[in-house]
C-alpha atoms as a PDB file:
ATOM      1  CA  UNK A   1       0.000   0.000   0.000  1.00  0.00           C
ATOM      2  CA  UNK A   2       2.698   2.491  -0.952  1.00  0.00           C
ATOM      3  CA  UNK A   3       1.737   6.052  -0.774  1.00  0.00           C
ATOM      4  CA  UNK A   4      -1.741   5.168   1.244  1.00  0.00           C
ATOM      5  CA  UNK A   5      -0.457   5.688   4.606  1.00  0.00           C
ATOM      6  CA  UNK A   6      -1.495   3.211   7.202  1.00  0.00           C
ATOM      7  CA  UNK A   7      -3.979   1.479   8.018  1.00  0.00           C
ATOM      8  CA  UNK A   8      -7.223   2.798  10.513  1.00  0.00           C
ATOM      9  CA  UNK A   9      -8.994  -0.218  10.881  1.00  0.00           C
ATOM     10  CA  UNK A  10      -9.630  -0.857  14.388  1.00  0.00           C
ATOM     11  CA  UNK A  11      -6.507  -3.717  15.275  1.00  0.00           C
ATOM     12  CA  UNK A  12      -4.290  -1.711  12.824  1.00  0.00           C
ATOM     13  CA  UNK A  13      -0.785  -0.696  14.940  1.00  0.00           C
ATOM     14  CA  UNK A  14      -2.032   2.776  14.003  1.00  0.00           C
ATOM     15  CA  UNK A  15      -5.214   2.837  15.221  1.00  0.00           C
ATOM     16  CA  UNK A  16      -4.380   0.571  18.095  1.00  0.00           C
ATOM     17  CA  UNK A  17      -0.792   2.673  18.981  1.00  0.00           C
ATOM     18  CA  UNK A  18      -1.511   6.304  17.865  1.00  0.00           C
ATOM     19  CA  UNK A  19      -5.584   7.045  17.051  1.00  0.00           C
ATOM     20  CA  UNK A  20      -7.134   5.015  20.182  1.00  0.00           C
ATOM     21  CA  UNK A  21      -4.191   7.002  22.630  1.00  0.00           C
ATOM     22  CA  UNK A  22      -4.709  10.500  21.486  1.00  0.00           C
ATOM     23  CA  UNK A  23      -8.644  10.062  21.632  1.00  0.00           C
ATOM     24  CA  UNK A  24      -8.053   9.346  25.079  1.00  0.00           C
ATOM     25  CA  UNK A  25      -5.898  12.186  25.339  1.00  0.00           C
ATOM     26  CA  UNK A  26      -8.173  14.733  23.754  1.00  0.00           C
ATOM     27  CA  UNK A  27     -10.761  13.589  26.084  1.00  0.00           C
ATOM     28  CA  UNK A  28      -9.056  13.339  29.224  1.00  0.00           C
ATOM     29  CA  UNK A  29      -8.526   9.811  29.697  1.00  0.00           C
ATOM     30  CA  UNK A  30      -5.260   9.230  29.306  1.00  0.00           C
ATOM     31  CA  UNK A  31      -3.930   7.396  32.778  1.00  0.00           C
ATOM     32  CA  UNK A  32      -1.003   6.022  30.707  1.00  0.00           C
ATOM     33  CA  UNK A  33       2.225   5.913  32.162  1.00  0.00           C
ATOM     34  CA  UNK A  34       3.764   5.553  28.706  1.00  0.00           C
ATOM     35  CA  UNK A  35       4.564   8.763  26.733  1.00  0.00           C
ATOM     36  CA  UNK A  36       2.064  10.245  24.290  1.00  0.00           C
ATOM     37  CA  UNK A  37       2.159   8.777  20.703  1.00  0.00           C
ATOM     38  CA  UNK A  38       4.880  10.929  19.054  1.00  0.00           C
ATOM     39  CA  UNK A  39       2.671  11.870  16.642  1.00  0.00           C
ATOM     40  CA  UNK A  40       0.390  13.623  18.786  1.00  0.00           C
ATOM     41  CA  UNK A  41       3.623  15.589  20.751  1.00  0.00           C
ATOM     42  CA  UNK A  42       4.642  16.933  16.652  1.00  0.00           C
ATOM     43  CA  UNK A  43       0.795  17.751  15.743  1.00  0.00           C
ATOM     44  CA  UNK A  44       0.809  19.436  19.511  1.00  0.00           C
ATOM     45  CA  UNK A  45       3.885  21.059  19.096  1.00  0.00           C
ATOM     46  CA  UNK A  46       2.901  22.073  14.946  1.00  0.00           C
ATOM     47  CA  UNK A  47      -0.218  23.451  16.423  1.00  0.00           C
ATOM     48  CA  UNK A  48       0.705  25.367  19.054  1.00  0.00           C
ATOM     49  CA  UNK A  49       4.097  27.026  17.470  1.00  0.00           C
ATOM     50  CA  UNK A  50       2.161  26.791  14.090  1.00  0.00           C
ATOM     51  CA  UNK A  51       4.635  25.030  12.494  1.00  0.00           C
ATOM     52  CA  UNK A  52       4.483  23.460   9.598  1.00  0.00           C
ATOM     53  CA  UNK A  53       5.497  20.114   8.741  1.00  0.00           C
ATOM     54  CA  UNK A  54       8.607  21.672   6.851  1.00  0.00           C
ATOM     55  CA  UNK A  55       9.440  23.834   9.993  1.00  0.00           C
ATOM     56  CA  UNK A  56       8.902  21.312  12.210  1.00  0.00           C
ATOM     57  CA  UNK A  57      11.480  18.607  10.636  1.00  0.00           C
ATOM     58  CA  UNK A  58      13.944  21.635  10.267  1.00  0.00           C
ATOM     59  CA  UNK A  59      13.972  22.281  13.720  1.00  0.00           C
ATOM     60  CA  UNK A  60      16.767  19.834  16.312  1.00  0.00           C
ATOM     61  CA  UNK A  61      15.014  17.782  18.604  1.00  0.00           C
ATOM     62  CA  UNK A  62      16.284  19.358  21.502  1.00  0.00           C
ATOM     63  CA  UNK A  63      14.411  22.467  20.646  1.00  0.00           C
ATOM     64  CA  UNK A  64      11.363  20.621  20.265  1.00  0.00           C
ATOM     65  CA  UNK A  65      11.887  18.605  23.308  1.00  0.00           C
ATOM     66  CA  UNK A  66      12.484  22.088  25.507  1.00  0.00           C
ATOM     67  CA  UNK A  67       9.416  23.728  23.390  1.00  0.00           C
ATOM     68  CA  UNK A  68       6.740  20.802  23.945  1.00  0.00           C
ATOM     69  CA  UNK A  69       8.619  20.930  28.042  1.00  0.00           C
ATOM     70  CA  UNK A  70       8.040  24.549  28.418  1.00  0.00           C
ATOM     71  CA  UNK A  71       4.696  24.801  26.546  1.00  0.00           C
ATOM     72  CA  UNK A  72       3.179  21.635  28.943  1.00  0.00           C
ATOM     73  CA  UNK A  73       4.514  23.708  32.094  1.00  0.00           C
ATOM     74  CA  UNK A  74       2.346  26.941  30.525  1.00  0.00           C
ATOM     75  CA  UNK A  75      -0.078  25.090  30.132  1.00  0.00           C
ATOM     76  CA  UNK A  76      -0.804  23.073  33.424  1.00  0.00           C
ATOM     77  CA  UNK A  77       0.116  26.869  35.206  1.00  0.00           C
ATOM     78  CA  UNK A  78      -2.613  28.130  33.244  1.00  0.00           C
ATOM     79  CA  UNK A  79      -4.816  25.269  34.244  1.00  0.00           C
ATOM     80  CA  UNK A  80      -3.815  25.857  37.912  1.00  0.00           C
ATOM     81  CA  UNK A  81      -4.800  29.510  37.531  1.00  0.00           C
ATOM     82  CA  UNK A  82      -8.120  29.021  36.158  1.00  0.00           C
ATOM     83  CA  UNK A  83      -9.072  26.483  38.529  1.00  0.00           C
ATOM     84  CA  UNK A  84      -8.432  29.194  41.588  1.00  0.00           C
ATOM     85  CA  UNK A  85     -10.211  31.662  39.565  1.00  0.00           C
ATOM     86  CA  UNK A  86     -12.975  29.373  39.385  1.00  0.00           C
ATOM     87  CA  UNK A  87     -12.653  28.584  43.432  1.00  0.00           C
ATOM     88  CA  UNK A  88     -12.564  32.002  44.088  1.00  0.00           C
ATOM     89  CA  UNK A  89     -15.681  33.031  41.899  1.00  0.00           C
ATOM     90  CA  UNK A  90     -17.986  29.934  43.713  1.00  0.00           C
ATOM     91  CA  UNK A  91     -17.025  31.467  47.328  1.00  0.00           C
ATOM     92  CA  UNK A  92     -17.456  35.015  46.456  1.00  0.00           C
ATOM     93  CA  UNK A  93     -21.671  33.902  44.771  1.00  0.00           C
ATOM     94  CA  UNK A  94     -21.853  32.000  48.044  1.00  0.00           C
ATOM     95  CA  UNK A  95     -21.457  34.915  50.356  1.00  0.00           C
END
């Protein structure tokens, strides 16, 4: 199947190793204590630094390994943040 990419049918190694993970991910499942698919840290790391594939495979892995580090730890701060907003805002409506 040259040029087809793989395949999705449920079993496949790609829908078993990368589709059924980052669904899990996306949805706040994921317990695993095995790292995310690496294609879900590139499209992660494409989206947020909108990268393109080009740009991406251009840029040294350590960058993208500090990037995807640094942009997790913004992320869960942010998380953290809203959270105590949110804490905040239910005791202030409750007097």
């Amino acid at each position: 199947r040259p040029g087809r990419g793989p395949s999705v049918e449920p079993g496949s190694p790609y829908y078993e190793n990368v589709l059924l993970p980052v669904e899990s991910i996306i949805e706040g499942r994921w317990g695993s204590t095995e790292p995310a698919p690496p294609e879900w840290t590139d499209f992660a790391l494409m989206r947020q630094m909108r990268w393109s594939w080009e740009q991406l495979q251009r840029t040294p892995l350590y960058v993208r390994r500090y990037c995807v580090d640094f942009l997790s730890m913004i992320n869960e701060h942010e998380e953290r943040q809203i959270e105590r907003e949110r804490r905040k805002a239910e005791r202030a409506s409750r007097g």
